[in-house]
Protein backbone atom coordinates (compact mmCIF):
# COMPACT_ATOMS: atom_id res chain seq x y z
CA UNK A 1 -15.30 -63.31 1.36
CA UNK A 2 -16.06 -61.72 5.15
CA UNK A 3 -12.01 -60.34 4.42
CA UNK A 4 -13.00 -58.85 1.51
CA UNK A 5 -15.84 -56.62 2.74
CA UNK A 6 -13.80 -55.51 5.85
CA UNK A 7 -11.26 -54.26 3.47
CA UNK A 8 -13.26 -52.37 1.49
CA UNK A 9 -15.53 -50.61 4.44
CA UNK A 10 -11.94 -50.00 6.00
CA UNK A 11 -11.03 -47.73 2.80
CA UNK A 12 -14.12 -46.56 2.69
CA UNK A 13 -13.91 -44.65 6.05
CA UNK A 14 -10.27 -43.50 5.79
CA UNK A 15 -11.57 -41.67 2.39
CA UNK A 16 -14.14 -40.21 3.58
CA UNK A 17 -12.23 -39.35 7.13
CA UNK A 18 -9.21 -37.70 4.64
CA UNK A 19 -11.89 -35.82 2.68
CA UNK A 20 -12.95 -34.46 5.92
CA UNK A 21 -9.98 -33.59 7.53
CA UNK A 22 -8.89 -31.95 4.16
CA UNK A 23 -11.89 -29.52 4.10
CA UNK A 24 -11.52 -28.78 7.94
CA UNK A 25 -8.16 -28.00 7.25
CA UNK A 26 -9.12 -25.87 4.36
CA UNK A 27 -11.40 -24.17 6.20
CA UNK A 28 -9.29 -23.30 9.24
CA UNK A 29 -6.50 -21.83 6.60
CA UNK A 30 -9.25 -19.15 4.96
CA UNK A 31 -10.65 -18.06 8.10
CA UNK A 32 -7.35 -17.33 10.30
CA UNK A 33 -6.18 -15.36 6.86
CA UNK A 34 -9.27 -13.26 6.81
CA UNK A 35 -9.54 -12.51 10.66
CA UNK A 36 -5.84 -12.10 11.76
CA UNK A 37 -5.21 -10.00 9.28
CA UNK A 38 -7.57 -7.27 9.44
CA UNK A 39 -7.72 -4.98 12.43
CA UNK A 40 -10.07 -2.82 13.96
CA UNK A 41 -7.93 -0.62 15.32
CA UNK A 42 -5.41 1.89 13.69
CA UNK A 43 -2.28 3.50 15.87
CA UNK A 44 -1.05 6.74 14.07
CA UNK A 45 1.85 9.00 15.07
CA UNK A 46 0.95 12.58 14.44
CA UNK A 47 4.20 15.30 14.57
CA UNK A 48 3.12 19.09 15.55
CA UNK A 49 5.86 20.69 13.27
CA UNK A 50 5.28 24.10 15.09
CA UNK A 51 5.73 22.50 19.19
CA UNK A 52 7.89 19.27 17.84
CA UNK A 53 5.59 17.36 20.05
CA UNK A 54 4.68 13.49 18.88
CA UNK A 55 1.29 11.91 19.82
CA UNK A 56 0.27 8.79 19.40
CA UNK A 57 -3.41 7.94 18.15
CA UNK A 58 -5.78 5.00 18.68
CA UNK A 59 -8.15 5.35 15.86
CA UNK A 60 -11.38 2.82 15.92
CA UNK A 61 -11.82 1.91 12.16
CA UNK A 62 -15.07 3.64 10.80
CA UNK A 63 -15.12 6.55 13.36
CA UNK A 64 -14.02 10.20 13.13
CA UNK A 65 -11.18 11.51 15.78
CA UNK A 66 -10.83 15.02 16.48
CA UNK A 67 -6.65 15.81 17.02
CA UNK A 68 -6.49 19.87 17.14
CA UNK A 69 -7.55 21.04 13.77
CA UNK A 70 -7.39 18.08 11.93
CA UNK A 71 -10.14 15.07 11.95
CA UNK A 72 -8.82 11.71 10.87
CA UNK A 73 -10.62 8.42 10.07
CA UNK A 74 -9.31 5.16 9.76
CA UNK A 75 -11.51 3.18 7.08
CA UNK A 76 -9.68 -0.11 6.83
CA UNK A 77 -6.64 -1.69 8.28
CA UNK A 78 -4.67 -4.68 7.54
CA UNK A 79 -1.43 -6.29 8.76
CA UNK A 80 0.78 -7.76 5.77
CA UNK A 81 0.66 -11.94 5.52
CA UNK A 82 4.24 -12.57 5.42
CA UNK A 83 6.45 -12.09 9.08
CA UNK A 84 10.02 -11.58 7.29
CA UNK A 85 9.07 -8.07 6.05
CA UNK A 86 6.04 -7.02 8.46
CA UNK A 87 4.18 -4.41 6.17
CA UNK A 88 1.32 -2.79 7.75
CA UNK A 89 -1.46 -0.70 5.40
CA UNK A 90 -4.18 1.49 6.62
CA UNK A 91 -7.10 3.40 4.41
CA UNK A 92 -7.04 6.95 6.08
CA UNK A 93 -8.79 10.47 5.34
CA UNK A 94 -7.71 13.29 7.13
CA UNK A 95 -9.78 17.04 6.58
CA UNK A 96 -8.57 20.39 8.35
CA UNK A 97 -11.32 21.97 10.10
CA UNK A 98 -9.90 25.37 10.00
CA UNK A 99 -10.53 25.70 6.37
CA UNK A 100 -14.29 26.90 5.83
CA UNK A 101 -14.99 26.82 2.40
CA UNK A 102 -13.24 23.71 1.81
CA UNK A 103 -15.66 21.39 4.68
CA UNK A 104 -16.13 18.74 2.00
CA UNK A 105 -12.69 18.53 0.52
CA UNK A 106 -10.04 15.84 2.52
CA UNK A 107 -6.61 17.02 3.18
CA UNK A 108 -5.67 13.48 2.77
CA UNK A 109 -7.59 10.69 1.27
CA UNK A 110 -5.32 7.47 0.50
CA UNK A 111 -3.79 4.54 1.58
CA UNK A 112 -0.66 4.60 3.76
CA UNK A 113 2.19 2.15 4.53
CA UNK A 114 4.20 1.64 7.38
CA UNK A 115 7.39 1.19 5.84
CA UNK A 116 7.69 3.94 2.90
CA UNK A 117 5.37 6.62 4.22
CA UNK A 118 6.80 8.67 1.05
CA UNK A 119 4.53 6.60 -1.55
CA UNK A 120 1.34 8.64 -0.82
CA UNK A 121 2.69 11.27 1.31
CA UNK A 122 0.39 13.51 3.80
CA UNK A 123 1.29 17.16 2.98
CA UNK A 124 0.29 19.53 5.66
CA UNK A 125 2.11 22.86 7.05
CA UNK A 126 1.29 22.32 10.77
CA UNK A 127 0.99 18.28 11.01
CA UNK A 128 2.98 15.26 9.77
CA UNK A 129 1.66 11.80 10.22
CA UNK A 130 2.27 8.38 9.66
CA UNK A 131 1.40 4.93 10.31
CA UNK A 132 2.54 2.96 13.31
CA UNK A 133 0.30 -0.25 14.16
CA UNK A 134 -2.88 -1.99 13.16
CA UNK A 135 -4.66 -4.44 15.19
């Protein structure tokens, strides 16, 4: 009868140490999917058409950048979840500052994609950008 008991308080306490391991591994998944994915900081590549000149931006997400006559904000960045196709996506709004009347109204005001810029395409006469990195 002692045999008995031992048997059942050993099953006892490898189901409640796999229910346990379970959630923590549950747990870990969600969170490294959330926070490796998302990035705080936005690299651009904006072409000057007129000099042919590239620069490279470091945008902090939420914040406005002044670059020349345009003023670009990154809202939201996020790195793609698979590694055999890296995809990168960034929320962006761009407004022209040499256009008076029109202080309210964005330029560009869209999502962008590393790999086919030419889905939501930023049409200006003077600059050209697209996305480069998010981290």
């Amino acid at each position: 009868m002692l045999l008995k008991k031992n048997i059942k308080v050993g099953k006892n306490k490898f189901y409640i140490l796999t229910i346990i391991l379970t959630q923590f591994l549950i747990f870990s998944f969600n969170s490294y999917s959330e926070n490796d994915l998302e990035g705080n900081f936005t690299d651009i590549q904006v072409l000057d058409k007129i000099s042919s000149k590239n620069i490279l931006l470091k945008l902090e997400n939420g914040k406005e950048t002044k670059h020349k006559d345009l003023i670009i904000k990154s809202m939201k960045c996020k790195n793609s979840e698979f590694d055999d196709n890296p995809e990168i996506t960034a929320y962006i709004q761009v407004k022209d500052i040499t256009k008076k009347s029109n202080d309210d109204v964005f330029v560009f005001n869209g999502w962008m994609f590393s790999s086919s810029p030419s889905i939501t395409p930023f049409d200006h006469p003077v600059y050209d950008i697209w996305l480069v990195n998010c981290y």
